[in-house]
C-alpha atoms as a PDB file:
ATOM      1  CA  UNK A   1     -37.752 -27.075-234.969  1.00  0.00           C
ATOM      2  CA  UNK A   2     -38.077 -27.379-238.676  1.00  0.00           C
ATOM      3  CA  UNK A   3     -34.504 -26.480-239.669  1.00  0.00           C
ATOM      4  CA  UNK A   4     -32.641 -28.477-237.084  1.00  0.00           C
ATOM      5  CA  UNK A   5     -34.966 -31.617-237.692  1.00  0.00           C
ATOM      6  CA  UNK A   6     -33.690 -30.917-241.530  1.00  0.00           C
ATOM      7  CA  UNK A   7     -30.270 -30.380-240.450  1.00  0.00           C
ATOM      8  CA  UNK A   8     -30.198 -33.478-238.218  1.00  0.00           C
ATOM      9  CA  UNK A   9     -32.260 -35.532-240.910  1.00  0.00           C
ATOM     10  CA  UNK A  10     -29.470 -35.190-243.184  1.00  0.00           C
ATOM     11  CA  UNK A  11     -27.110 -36.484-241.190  1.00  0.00           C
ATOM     12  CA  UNK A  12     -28.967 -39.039-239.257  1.00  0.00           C
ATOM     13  CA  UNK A  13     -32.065 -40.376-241.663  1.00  0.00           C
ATOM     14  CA  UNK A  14     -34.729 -41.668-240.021  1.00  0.00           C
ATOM     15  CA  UNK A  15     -32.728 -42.146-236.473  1.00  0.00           C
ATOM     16  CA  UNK A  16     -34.393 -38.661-235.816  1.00  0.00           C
ATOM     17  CA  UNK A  17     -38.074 -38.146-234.551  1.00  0.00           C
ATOM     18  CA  UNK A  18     -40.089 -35.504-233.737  1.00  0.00           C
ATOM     19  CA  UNK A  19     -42.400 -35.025-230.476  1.00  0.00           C
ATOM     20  CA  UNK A  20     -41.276 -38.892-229.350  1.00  0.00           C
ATOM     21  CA  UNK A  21     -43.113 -39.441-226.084  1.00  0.00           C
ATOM     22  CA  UNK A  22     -40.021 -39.741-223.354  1.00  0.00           C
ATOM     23  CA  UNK A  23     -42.080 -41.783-220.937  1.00  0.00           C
ATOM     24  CA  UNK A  24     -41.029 -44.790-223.590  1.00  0.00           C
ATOM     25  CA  UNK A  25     -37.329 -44.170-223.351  1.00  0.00           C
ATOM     26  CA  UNK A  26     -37.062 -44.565-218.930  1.00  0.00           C
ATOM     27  CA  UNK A  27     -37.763 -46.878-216.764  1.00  0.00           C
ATOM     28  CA  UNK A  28     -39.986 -44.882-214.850  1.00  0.00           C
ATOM     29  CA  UNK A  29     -42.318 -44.517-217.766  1.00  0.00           C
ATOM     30  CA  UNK A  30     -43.121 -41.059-217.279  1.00  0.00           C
ATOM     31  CA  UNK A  31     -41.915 -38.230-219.257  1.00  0.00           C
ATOM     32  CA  UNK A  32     -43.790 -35.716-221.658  1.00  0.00           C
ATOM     33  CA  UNK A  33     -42.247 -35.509-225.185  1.00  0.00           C
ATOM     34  CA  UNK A  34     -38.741 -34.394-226.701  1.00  0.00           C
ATOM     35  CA  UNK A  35     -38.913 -32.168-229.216  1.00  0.00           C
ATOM     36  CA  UNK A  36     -36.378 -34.055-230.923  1.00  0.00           C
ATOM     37  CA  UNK A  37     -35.007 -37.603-230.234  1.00  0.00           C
ATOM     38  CA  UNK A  38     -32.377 -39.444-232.063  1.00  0.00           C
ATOM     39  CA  UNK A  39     -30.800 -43.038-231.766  1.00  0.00           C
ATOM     40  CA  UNK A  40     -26.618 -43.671-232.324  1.00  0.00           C
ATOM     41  CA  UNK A  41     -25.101 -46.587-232.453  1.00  0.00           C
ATOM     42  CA  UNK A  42     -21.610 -45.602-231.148  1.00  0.00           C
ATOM     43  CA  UNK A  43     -19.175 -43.279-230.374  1.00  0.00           C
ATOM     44  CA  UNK A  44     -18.808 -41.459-233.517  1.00  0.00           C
ATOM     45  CA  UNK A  45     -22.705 -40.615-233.970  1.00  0.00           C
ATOM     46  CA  UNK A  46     -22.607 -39.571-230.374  1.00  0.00           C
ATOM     47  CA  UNK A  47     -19.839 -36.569-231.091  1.00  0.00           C
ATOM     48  CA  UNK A  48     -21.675 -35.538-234.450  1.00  0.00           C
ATOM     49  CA  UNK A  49     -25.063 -35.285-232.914  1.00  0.00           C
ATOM     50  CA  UNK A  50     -23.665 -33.238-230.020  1.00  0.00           C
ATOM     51  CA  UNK A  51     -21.329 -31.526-231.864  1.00  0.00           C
ATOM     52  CA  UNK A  52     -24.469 -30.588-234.605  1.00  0.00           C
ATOM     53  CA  UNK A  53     -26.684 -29.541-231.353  1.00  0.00           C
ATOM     54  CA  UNK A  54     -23.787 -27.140-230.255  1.00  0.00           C
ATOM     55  CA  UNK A  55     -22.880 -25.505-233.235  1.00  0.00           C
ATOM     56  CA  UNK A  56     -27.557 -24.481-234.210  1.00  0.00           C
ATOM     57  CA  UNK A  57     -27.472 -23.606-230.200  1.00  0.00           C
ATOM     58  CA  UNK A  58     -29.658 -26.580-229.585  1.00  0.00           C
ATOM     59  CA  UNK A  59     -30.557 -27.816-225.817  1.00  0.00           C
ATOM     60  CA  UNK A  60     -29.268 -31.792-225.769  1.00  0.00           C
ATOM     61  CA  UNK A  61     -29.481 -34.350-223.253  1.00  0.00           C
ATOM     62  CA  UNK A  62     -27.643 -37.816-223.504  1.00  0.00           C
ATOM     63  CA  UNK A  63     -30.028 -39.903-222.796  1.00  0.00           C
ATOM     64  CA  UNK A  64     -28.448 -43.912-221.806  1.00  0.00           C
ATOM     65  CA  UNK A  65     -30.744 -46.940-220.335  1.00  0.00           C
ATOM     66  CA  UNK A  66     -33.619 -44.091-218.985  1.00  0.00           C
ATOM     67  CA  UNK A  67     -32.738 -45.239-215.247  1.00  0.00           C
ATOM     68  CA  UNK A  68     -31.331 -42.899-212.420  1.00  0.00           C
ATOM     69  CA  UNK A  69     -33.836 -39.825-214.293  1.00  0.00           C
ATOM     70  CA  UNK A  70     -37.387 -38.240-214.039  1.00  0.00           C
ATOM     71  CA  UNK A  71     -38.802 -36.295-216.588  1.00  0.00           C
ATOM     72  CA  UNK A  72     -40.932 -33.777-216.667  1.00  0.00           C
ATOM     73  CA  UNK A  73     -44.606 -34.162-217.633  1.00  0.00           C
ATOM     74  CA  UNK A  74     -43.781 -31.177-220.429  1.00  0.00           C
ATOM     75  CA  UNK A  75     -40.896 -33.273-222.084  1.00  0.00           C
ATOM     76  CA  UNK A  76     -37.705 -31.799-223.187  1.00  0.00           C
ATOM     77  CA  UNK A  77     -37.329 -28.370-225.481  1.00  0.00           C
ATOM     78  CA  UNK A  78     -34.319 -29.814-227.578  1.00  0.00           C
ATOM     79  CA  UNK A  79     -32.655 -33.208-228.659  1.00  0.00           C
ATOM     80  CA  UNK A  80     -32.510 -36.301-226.425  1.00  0.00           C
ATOM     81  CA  UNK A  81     -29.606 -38.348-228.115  1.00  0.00           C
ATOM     82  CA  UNK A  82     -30.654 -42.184-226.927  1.00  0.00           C
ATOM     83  CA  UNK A  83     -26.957 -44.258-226.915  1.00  0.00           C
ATOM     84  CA  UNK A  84     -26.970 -48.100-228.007  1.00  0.00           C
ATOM     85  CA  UNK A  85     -23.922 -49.806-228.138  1.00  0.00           C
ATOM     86  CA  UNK A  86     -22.558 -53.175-228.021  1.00  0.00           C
ATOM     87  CA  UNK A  87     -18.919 -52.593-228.460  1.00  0.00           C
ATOM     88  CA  UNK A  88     -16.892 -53.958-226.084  1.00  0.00           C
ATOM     89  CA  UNK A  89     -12.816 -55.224-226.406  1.00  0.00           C
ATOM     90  CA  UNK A  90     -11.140 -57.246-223.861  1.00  0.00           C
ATOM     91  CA  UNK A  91      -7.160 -57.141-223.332  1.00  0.00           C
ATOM     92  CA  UNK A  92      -5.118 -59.671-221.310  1.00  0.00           C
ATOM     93  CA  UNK A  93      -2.756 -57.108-219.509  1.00  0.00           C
ATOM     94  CA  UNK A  94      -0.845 -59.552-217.248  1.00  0.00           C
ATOM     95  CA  UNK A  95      -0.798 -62.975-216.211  1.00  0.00           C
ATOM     96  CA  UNK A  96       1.238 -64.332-213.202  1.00  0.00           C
ATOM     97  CA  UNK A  97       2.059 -67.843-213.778  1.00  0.00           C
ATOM     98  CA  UNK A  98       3.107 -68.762-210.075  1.00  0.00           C
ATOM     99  CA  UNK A  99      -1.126 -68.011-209.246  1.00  0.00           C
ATOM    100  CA  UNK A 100      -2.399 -68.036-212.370  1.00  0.00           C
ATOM    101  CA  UNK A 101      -3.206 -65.126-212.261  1.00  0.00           C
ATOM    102  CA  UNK A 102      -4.780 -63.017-214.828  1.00  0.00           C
ATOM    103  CA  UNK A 103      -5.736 -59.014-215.385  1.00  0.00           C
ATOM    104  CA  UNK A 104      -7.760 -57.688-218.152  1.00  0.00           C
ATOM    105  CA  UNK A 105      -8.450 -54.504-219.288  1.00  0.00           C
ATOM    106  CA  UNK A 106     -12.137 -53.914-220.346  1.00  0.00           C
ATOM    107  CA  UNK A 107     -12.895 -51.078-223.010  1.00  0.00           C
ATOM    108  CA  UNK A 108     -16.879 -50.537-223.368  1.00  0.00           C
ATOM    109  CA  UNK A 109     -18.406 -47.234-225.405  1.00  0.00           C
ATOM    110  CA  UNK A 110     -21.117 -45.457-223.008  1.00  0.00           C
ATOM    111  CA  UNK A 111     -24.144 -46.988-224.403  1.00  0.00           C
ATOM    112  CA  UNK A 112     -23.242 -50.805-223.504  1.00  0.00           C
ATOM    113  CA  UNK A 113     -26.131 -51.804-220.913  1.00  0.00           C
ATOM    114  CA  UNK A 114     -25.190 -53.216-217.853  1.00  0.00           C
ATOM    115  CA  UNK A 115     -26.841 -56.496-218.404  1.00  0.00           C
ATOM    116  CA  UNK A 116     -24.998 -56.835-221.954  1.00  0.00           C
ATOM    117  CA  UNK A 117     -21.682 -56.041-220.105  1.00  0.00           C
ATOM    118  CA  UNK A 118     -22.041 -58.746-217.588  1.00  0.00           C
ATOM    119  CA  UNK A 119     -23.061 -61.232-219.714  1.00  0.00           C
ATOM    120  CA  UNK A 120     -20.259 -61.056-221.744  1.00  0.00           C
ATOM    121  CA  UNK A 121     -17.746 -60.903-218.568  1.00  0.00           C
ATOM    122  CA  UNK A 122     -19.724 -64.305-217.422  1.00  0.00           C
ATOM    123  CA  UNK A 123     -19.199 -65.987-220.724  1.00  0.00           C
ATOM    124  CA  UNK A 124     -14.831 -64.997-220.198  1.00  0.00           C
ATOM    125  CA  UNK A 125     -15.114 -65.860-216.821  1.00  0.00           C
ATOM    126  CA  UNK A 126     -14.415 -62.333-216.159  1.00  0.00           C
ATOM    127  CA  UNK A 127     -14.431 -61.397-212.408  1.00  0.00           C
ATOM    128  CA  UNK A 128     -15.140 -58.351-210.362  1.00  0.00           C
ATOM    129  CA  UNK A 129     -18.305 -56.672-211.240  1.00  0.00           C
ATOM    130  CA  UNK A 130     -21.072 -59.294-209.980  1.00  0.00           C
ATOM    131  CA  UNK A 131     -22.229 -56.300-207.390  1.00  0.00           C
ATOM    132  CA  UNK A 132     -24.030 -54.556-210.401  1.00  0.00           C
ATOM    133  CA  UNK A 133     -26.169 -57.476-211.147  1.00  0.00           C
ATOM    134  CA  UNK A 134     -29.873 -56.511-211.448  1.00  0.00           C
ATOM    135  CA  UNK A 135     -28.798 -52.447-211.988  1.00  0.00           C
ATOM    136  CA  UNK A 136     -30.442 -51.235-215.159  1.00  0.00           C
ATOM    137  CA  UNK A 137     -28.992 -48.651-217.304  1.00  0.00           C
ATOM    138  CA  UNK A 138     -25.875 -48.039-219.383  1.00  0.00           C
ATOM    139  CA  UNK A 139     -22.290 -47.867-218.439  1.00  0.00           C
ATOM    140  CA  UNK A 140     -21.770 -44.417-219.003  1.00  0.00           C
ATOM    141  CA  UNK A 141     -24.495 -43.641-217.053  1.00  0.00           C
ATOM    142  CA  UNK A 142     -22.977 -45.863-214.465  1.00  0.00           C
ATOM    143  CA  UNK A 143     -19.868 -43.825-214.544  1.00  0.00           C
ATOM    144  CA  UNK A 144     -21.583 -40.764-214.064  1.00  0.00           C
ATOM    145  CA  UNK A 145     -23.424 -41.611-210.964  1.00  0.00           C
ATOM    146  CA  UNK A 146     -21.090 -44.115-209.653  1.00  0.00           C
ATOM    147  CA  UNK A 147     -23.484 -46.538-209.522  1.00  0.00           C
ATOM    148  CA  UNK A 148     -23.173 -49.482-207.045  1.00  0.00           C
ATOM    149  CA  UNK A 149     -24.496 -51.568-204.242  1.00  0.00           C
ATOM    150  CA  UNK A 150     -23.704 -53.667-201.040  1.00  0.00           C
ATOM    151  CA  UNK A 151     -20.434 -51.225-200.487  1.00  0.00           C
ATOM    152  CA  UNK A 152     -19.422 -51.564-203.575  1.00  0.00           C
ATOM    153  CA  UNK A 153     -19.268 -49.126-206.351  1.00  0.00           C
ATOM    154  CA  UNK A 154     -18.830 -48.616-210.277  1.00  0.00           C
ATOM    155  CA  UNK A 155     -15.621 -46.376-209.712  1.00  0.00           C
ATOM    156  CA  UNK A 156     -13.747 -49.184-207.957  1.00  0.00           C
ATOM    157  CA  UNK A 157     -13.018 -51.241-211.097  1.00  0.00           C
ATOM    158  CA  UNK A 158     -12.648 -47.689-213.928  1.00  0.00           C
ATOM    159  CA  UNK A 159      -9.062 -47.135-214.881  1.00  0.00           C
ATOM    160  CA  UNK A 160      -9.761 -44.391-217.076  1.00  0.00           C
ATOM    161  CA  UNK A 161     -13.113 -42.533-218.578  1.00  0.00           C
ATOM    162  CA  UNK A 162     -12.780 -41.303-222.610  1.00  0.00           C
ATOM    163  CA  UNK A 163     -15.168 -37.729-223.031  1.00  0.00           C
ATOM    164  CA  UNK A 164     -16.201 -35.137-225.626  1.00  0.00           C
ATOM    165  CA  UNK A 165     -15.157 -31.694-223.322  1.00  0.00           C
ATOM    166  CA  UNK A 166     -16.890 -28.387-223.211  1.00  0.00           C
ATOM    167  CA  UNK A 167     -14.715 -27.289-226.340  1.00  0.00           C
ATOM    168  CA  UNK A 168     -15.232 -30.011-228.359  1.00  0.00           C
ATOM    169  CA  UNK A 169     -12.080 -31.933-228.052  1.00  0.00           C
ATOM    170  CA  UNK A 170     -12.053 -35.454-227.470  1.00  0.00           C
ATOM    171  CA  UNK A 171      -9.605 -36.723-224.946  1.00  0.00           C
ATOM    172  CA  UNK A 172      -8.888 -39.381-222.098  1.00  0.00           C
ATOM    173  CA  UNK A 173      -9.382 -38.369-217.767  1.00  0.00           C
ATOM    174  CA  UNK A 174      -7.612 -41.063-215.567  1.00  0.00           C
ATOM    175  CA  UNK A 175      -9.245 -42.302-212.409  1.00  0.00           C
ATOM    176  CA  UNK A 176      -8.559 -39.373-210.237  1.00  0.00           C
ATOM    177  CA  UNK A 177      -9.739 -36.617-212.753  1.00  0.00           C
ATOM    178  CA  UNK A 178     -13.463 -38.534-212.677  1.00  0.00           C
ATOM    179  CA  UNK A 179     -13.198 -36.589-209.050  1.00  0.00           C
ATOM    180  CA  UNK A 180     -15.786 -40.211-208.284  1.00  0.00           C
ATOM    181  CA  UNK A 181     -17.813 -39.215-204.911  1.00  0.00           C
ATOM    182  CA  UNK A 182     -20.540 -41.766-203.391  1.00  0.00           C
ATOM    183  CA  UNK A 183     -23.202 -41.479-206.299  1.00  0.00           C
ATOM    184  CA  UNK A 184     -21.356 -38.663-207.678  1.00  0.00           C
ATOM    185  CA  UNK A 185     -18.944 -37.402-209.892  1.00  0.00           C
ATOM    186  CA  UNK A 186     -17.194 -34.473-212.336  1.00  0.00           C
ATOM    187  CA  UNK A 187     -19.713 -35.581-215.039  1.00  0.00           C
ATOM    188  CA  UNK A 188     -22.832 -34.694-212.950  1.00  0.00           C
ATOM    189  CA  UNK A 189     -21.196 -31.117-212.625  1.00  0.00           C
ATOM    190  CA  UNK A 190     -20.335 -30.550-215.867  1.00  0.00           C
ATOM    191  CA  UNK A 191     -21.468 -30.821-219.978  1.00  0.00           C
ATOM    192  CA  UNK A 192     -18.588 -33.069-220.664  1.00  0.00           C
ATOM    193  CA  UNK A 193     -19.741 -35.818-222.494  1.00  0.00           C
ATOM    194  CA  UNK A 194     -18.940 -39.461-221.507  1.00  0.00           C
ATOM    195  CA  UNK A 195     -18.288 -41.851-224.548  1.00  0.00           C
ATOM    196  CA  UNK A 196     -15.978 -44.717-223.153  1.00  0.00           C
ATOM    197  CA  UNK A 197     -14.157 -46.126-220.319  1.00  0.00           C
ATOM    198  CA  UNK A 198     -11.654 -48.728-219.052  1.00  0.00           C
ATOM    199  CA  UNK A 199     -12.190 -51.108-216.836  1.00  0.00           C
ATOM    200  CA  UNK A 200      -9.834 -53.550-214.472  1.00  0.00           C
ATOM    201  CA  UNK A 201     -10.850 -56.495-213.860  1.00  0.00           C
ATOM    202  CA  UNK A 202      -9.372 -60.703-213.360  1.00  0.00           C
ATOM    203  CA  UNK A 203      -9.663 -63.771-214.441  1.00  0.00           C
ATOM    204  CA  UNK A 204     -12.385 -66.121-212.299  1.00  0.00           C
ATOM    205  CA  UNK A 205     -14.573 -69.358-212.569  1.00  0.00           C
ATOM    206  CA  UNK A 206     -17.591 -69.052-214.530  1.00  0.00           C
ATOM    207  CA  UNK A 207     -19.188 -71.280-212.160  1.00  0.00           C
ATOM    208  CA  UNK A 208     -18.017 -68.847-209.016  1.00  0.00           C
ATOM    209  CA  UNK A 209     -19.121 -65.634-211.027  1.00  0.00           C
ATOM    210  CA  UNK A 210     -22.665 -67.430-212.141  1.00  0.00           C
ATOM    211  CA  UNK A 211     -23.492 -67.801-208.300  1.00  0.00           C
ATOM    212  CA  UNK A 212     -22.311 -64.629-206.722  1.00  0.00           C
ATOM    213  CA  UNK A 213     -24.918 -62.849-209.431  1.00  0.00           C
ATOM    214  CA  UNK A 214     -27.556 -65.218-208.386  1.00  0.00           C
ATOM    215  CA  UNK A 215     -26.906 -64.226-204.737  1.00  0.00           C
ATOM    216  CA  UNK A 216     -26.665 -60.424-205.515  1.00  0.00           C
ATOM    217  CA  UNK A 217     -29.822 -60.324-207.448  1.00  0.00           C
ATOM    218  CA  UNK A 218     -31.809 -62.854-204.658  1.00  0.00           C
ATOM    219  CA  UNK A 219     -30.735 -59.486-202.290  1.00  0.00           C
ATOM    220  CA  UNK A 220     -33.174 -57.510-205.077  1.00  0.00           C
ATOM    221  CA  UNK A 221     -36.079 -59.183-204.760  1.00  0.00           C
ATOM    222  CA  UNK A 222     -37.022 -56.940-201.795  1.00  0.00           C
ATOM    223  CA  UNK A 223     -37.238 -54.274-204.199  1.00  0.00           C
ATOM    224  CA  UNK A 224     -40.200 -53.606-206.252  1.00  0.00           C
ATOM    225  CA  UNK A 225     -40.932 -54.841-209.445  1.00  0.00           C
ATOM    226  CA  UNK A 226     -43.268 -52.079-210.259  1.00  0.00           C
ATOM    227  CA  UNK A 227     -41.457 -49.050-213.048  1.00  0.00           C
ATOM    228  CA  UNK A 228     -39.318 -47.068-211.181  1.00  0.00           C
ATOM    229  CA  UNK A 229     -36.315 -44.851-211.205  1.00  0.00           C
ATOM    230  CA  UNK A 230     -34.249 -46.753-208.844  1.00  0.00           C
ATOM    231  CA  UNK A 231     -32.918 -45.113-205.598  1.00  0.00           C
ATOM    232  CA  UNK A 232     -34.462 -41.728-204.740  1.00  0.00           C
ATOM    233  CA  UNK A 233     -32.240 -40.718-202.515  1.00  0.00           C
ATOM    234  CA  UNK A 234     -28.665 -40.831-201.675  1.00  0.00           C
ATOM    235  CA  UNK A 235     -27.896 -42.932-198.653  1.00  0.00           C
ATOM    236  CA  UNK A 236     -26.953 -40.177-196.053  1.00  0.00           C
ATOM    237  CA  UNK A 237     -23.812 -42.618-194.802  1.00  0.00           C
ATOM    238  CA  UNK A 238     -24.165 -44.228-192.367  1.00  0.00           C
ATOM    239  CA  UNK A 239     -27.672 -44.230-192.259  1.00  0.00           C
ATOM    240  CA  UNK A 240     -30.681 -45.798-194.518  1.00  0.00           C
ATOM    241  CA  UNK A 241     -32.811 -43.155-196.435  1.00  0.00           C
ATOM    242  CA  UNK A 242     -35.217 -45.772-196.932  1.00  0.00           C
ATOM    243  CA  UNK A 243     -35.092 -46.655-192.859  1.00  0.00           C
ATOM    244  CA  UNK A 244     -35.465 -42.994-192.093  1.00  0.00           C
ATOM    245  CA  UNK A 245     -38.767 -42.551-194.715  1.00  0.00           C
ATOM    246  CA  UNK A 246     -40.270 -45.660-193.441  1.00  0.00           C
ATOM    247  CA  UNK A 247     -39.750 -43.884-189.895  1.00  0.00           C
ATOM    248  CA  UNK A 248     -41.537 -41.397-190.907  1.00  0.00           C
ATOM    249  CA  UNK A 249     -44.580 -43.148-191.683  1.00  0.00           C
ATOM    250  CA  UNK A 250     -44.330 -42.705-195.003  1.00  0.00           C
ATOM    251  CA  UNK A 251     -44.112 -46.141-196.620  1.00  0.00           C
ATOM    252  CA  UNK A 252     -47.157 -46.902-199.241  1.00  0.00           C
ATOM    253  CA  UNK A 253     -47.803 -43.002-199.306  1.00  0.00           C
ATOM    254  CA  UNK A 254     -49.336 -42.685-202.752  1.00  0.00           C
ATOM    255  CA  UNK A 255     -50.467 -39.186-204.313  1.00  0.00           C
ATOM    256  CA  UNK A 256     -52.274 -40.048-207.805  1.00  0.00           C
ATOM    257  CA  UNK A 257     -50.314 -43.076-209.093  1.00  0.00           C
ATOM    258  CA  UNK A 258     -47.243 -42.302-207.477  1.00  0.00           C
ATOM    259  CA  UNK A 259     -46.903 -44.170-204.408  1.00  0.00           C
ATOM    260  CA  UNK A 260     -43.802 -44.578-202.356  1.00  0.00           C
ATOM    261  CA  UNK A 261     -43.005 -48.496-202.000  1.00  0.00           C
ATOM    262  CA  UNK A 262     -44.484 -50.533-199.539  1.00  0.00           C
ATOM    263  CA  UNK A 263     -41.324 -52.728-200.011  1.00  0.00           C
ATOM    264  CA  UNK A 264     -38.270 -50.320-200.044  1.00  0.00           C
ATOM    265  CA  UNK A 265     -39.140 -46.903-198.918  1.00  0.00           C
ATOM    266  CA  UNK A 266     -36.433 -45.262-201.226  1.00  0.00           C
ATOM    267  CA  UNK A 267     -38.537 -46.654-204.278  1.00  0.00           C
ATOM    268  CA  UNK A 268     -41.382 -44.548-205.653  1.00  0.00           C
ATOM    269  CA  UNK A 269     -43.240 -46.669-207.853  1.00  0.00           C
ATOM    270  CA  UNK A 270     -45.692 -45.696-210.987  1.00  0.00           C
ATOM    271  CA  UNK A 271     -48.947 -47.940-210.722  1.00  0.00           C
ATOM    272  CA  UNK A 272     -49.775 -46.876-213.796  1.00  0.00           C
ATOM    273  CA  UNK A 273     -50.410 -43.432-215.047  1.00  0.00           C
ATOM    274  CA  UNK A 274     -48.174 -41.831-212.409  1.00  0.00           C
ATOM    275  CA  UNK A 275     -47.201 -37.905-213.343  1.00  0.00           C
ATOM    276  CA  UNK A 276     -43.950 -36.454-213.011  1.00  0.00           C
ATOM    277  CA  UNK A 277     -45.711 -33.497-210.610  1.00  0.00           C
ATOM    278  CA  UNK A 278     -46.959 -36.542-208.176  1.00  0.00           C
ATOM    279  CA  UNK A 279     -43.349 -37.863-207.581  1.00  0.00           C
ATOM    280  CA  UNK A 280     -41.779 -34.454-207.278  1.00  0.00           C
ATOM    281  CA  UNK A 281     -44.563 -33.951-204.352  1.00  0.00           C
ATOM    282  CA  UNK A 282     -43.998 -37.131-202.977  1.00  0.00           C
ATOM    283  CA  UNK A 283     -40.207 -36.241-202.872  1.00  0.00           C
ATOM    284  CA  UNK A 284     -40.148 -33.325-201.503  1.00  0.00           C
ATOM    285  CA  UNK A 285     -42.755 -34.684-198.529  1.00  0.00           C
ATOM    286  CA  UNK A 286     -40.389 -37.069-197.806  1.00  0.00           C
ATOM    287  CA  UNK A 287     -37.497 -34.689-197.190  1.00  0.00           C
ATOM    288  CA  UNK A 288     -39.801 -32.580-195.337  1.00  0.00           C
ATOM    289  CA  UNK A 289     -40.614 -35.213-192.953  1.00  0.00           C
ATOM    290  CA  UNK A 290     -37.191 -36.678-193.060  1.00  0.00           C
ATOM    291  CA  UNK A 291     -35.775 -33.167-191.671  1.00  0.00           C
ATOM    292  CA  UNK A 292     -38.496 -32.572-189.203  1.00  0.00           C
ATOM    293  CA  UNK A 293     -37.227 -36.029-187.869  1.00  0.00           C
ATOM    294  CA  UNK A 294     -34.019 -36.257-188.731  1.00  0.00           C
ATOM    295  CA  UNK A 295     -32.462 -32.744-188.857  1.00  0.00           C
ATOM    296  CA  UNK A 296     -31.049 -34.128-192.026  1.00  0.00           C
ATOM    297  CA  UNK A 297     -31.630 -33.123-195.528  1.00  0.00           C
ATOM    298  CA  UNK A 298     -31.883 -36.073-197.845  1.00  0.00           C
ATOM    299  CA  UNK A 299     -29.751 -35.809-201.199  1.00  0.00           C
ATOM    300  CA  UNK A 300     -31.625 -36.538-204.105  1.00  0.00           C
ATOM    301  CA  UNK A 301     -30.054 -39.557-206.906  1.00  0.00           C
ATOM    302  CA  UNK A 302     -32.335 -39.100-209.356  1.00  0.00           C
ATOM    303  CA  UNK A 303     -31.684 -36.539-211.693  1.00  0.00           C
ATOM    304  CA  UNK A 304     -34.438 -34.215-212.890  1.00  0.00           C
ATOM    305  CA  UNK A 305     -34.271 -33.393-216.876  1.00  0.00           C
ATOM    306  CA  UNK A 306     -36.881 -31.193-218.584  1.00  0.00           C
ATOM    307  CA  UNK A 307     -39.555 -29.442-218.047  1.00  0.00           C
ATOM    308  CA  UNK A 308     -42.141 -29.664-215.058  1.00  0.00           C
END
């Protein structure tokens, strides 16, 4: 690692680390170490480092808010490039003055968190993403699980997605090129490399916006507080994976300290020291159980980086 650590270094100062314990960087809090980790601040650090990374042959994962991912107890043999951005812009696009009625168009770079997003959308009395309230994570990571909840989800309000392709071009996919699936889309298929998006959204009242949050994240509180990774599992439409685990008998099931939530089935929760090994077993018990069951084969939302 010593000549692409000097390579990077040159370019990057002290942004770049060596052997930096992953388990910091999620929200699971487990993950071995990455050989190499480095922090941008925008867009433009986020095409050199991956375009550095490409050009030595070096394995690279974009690494957002550390939600939606487990990683492996033996970390990551490459870079993990960690994205922090607050840029945002905000454009009027149209206003109707029979309703007064107003569009904007939202442009955010990939590492704006969720929570910084809707904060500033509350403050402009900008309307139409309360739903996400309470999701962790980035907005690029957003796009490329279609996050959501209660119906709803993160592809609804994206006009367009900005990404650094395979070939190292930089370009603009509209709406139906994202190919946006329930939890899914092109980017989980792919190495393209998400670093914006557009967003359409209106014109509300603050006061409106302020409560509809409130009441979305009062719907949270019967998930745990304990780290986690979020969902486990895709909901197999139209039925609960959480339901169908908790049929199973499963709920509290806890091998070392990974333990599958006593208050939302779909949860596995660390206690504390939890391995990456201990929730791969405890996943693949509950599909096992959820077949034998079910006949159905649950779909796993997490995404598994590293190694195990």
């Amino acid at each position: 690692m010593g000549e692409n650590y000097q390579q990077l270094r040159e370019q990057f100062k002290n942004d770049v680390r060596l052997n930096e314990p992953l388990s910091n960087h999620t929200t699971f809090r487990i993950g071995g170490p990455a050989d190499l980790f480095c922090e941008v601040k925008d867009e433009e650090e986020l095409v050199k480092v991956v375009e550095i990374a490409r050009k030595i042959g070096l394995p690279y994962f974009i690494l957002g808010g550390g939600s939606n991912i487990l990683v492996g107890d033996k970390g990551f043999r490459g870079i993990v490039v960690k994205v922090q951005s607050p840029i945002l812009r905000f454009r009027l696009e149209q206003e109707g003055k029979e309703k007064n009625y107003s569009k904007f168009g939202v442009y955010a770079e990939a590492g704006v968190s969720m929570s910084y997003l809707l904060n500033k959308l509350t403050e402009r009395a900008i309307t139409g993403l309360e739903f996400m309230a309470g999701i962790p994570g980035t907005v690029g990571g957003a796009v490329r699980g279609n996050a959501g909840a209660w119906q709803q989800s993160f592809s609804d309000r994206v006009s367009r997605v900005k990404i650094l392709d395979e070939q190292g071009e930089t370009r603009w996919l509209n709406k139906e090129e994202c190919d946006f699936s329930y939890r899914g889309s092109r980017f989980k298929e792919n190495n393209e490399i998400i670093l914006a998006l557009e967003l359409e959204l209106e014109k509300g009242e603050k006061d409106e916006i302020e409560e509809k949050i409130k009441e979305y994240l009062s719907k949270r509180e019967t998930q745990p507080k304990e780290p986690s990774a979020g969902c486990i599992f895709v909901n197999p439409k139209p039925y609960s994976a959480g339901k169908m685990i908790e049929e199973c008998g499963l709920k509290g099931k806890r091998i070392g300290d990974a333990q599958i939530s006593t208050k939302h089935a779909n949860f596995i929760i660390n206690l504390g020291q939890a391995k990456a090994q201990e929730v791969v077993e405890l996943i693949n018990l509950a599909k096992e159980k959820v077949k034998e069951k079910f006949s159905l084969v649950l779909k796993e939302e997490i995404v598994k980086v590293g190694e195990f």
